[in-house]
Protein backbone atom coordinates (compact mmCIF):
# COMPACT_ATOMS: atom_id res chain seq x y z
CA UNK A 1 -18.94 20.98 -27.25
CA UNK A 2 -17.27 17.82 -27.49
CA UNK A 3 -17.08 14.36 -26.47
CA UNK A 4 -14.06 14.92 -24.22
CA UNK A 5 -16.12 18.03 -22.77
CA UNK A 6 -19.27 16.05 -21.65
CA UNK A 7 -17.27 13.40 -20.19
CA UNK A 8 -15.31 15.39 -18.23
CA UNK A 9 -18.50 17.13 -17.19
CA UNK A 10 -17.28 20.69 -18.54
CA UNK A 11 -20.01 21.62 -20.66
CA UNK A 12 -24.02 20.91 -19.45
CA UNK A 13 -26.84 21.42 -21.81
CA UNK A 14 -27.82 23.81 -18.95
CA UNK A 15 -24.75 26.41 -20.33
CA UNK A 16 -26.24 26.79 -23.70
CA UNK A 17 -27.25 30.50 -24.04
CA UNK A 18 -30.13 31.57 -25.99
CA UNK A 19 -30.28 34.06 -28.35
CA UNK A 20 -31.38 37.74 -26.70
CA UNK A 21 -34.05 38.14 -29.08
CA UNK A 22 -35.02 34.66 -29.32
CA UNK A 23 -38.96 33.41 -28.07
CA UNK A 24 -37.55 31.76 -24.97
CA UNK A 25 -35.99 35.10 -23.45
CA UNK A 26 -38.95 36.70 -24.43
CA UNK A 27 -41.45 34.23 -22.64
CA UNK A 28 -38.77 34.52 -19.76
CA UNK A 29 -39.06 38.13 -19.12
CA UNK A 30 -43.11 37.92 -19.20
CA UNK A 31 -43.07 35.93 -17.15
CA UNK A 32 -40.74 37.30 -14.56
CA UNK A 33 -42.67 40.95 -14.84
CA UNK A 34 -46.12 38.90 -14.59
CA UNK A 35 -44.92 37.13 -11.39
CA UNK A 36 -43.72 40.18 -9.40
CA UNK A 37 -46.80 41.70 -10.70
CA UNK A 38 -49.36 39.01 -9.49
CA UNK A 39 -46.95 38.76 -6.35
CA UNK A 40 -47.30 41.82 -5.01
CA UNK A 41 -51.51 41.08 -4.93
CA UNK A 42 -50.93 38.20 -2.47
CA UNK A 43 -50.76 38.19 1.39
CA UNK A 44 -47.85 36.74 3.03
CA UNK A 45 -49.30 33.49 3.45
CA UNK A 46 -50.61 33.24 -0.47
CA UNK A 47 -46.85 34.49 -1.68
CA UNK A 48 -45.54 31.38 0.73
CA UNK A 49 -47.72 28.84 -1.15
CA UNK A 50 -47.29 30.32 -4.53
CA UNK A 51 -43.30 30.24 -4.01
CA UNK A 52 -43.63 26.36 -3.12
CA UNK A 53 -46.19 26.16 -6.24
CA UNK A 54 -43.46 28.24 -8.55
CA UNK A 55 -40.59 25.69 -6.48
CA UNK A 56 -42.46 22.53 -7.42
CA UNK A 57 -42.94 23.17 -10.95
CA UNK A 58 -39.52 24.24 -10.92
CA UNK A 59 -38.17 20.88 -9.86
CA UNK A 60 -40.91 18.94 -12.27
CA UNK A 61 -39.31 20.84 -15.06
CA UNK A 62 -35.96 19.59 -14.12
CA UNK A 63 -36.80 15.99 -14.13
CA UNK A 64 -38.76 16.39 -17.34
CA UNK A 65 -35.75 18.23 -18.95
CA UNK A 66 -33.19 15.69 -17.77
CA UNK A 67 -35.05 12.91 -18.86
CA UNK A 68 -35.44 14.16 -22.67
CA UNK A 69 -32.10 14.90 -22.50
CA UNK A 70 -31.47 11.52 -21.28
CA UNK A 71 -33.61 9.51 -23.78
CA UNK A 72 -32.10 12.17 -26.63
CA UNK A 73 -28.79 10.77 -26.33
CA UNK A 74 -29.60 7.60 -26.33
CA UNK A 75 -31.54 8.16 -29.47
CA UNK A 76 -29.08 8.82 -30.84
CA UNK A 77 -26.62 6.40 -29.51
CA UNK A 78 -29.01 3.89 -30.97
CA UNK A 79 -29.49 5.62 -34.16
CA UNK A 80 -25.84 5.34 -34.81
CA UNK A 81 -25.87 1.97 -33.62
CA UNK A 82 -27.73 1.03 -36.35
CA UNK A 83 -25.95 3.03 -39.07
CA UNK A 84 -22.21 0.95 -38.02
CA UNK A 85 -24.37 -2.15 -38.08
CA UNK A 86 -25.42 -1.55 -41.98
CA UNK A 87 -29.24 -1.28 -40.29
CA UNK A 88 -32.35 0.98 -42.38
């Protein structure tokens, strides 16, 4: 990924792919077999207000991510900041 790429919006950290055998896609499929699995033990009405539970967290997690990403860049930006300006 370059520069060029994130300014023209071609390349999100969203695209990255993680390694098949990596924790993350592990944790990922748990998860996904433990949530069918608990889902199937709910009423209707329970399943509703678990998928707005499982929506909500979904959306927290995207603010949290986008924010890290966010003050990881300009980290960075600072960090090299400093290193042109003959800083520490």
């Amino acid at each position: 990924m370059t520069i060029k790429d994130i300014y023209h919006g071609n390349r999100a950290p969203i695209d990255m792919q993680f390694d098949t055998n990596s924790r993350y896609v592990g944790l990922s499929k748990e998860w996904l077999r433990l949530h069918e699995e608990f889902k199937e033990t709910l009423s209707a009405e329970q399943n509703e207000m678990f998928n707005k539970l499982c929506d909500i967290q979904g959306e927290q997690t995207t603010i949290s991510n986008e924010r890290s990403y966010k003050q990881g860049f300009c980290d960075g930006a600072e960090l090299m900041r400093d290193i042109i300006e003959g800083g520490d």
